[in-house]
Every structure is written in structure tokens, then in C-alpha cells.
N, C-alpha and C. Protein backbone atom coordinates (compact mmCIF):
# COMPACT_ATOMS: atom_id res chain seq x y z
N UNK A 1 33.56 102.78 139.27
CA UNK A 1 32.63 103.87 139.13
C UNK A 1 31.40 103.57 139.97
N UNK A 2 31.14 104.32 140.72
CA UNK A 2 29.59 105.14 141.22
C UNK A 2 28.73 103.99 140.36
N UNK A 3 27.46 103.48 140.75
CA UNK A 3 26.43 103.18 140.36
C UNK A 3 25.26 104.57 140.08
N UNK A 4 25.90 105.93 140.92
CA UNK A 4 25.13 106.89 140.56
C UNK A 4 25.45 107.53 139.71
N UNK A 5 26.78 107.70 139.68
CA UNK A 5 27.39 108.25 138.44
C UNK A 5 26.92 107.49 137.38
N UNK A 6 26.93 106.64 137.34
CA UNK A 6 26.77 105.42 135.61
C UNK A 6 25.33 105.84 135.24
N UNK A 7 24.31 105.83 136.33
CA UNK A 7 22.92 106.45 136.21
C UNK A 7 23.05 107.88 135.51
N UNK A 8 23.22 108.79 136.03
CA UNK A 8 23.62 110.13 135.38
C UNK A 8 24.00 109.85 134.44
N UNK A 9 25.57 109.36 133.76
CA UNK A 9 25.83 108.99 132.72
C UNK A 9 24.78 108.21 131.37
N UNK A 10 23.80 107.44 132.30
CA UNK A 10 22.77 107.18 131.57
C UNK A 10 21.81 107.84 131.36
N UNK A 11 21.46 108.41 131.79
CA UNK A 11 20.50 109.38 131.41
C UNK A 11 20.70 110.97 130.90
N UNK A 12 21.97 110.35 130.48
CA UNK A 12 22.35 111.92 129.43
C UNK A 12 22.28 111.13 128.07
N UNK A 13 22.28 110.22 127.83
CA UNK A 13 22.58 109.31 126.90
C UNK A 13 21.44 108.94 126.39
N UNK A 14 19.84 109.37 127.06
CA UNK A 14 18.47 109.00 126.67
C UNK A 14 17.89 109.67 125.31
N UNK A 15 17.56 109.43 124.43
CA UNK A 15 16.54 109.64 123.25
C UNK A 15 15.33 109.31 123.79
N UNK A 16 14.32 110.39 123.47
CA UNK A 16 12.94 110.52 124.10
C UNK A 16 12.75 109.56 125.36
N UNK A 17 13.63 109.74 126.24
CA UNK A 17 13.12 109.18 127.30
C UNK A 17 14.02 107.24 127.35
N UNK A 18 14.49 107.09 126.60
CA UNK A 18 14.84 105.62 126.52
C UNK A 18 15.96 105.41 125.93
N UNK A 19 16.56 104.67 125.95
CA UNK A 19 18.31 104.40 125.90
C UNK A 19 18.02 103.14 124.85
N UNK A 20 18.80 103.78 123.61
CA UNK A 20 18.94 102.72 122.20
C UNK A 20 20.24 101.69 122.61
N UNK A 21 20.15 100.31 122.30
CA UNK A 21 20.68 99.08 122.61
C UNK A 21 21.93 99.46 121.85
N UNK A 22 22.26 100.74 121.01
CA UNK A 22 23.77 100.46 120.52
C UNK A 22 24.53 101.57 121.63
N UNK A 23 23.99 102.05 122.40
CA UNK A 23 24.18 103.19 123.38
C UNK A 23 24.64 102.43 124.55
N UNK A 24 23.64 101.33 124.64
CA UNK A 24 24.02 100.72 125.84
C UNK A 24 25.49 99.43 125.82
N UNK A 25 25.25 99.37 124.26
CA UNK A 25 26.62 98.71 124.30
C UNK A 25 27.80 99.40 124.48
N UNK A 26 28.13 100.82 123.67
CA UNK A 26 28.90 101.73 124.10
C UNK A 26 29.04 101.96 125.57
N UNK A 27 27.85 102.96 126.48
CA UNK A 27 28.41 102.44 127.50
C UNK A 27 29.08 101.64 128.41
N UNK A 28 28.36 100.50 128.41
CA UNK A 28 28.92 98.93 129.15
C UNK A 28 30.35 99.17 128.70
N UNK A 29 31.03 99.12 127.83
CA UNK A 29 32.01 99.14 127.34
C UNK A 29 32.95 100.69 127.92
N UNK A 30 32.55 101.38 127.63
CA UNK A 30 33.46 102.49 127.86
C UNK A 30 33.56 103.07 129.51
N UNK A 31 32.62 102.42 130.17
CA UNK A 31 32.63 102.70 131.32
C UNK A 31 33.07 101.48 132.59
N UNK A 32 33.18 100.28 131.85
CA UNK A 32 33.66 98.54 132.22
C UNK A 32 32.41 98.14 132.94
N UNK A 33 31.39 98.39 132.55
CA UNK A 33 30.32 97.41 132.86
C UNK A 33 29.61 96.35 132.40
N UNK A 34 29.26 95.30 132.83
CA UNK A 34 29.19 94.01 132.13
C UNK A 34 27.32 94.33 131.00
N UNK A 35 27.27 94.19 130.07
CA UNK A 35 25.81 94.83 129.27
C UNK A 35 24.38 94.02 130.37
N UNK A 36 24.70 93.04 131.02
CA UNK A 36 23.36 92.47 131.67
C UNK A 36 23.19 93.95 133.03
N UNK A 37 24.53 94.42 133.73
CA UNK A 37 24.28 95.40 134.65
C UNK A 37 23.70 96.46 134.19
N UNK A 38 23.85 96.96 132.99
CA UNK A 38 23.31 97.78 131.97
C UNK A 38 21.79 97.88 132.29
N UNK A 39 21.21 96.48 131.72
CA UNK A 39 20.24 96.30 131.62
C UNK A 39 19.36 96.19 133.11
N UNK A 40 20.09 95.67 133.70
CA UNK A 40 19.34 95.86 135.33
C UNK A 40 19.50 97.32 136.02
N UNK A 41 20.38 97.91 135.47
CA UNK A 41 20.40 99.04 135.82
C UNK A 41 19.29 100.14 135.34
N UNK A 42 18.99 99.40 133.96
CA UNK A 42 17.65 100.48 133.52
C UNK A 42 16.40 99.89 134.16
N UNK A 43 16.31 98.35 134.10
CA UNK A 43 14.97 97.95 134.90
C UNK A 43 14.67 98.59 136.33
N UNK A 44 15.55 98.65 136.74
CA UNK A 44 15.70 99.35 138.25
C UNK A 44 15.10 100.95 137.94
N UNK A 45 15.54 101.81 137.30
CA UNK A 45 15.65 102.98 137.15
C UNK A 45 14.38 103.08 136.24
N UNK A 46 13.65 102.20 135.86
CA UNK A 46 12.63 102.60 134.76
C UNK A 46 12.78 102.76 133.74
N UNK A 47 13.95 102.19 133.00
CA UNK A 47 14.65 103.38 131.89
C UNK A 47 14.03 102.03 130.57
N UNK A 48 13.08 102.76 129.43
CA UNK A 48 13.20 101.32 128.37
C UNK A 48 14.46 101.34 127.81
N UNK A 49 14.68 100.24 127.06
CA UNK A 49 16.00 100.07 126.10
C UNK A 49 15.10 99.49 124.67
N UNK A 50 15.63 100.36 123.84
CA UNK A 50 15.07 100.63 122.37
C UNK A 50 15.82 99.96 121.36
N UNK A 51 15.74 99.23 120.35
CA UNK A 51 16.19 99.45 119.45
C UNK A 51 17.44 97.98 120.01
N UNK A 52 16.80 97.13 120.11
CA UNK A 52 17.53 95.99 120.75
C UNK A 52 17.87 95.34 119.55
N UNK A 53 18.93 95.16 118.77
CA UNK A 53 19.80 94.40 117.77
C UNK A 53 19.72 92.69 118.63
N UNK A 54 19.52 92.27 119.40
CA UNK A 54 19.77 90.79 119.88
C UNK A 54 18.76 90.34 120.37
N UNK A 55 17.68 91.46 120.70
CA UNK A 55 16.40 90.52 121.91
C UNK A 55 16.92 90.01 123.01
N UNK A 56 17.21 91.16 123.22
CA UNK A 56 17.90 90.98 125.31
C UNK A 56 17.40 91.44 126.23
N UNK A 57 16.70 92.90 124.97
CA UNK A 57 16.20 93.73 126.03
C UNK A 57 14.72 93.77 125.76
């Protein structure tokens, strides 16, 4: 998959603006991305990640 597509895909997936850490595990997963690309993918994009269950993000 697209790195632009996965973006789009992420940002349909935003609550007020920011992507909750059980969202981002779903994605990573349903789309085969590893959860650290996840996460560089929102640092890149500006995107916060909320609601972090591990302190990763």
C-alpha cells in the first residue's frame, strides 16, 4: 500500500483532530504496517496519537 493512501486512511480514522492508540493498533494491523511506521507516519504528518495504552506515543 501507498504511503498516501495509509495517510488518507489515517485521517479518516481521526477523533478531534488526533488518532487514539487503539486505532492505530487496528490500523498497523489491518493494513500490514509495522505500529513504529504508524507512529512516524503521524510525526511526519503532524497527526497526535491519544490515548496511548503503552507510552510509545
Amino acid at each position: 500500500m501507498e504511503r498516501e493512501v495509509f495517510v488518507a486512511i489515517i485521517r479518516e480514522n481521526l477523533e478531534d483532530g488526533r488518532l487514539y492508540c487503539a486505532k492505530a493498533f487496528e490500523l498497523a494491523a489491518a493494513h500490514g504496517f509495522k505500529l513504529w511506521q504508524v507512529g512516524q507516519i503521524c510525526e511526519e504528518e503532524k497527526i497526535k496519537i491519544k490515548g496511548c495504552q503503552l507510552g510509545c506515543f
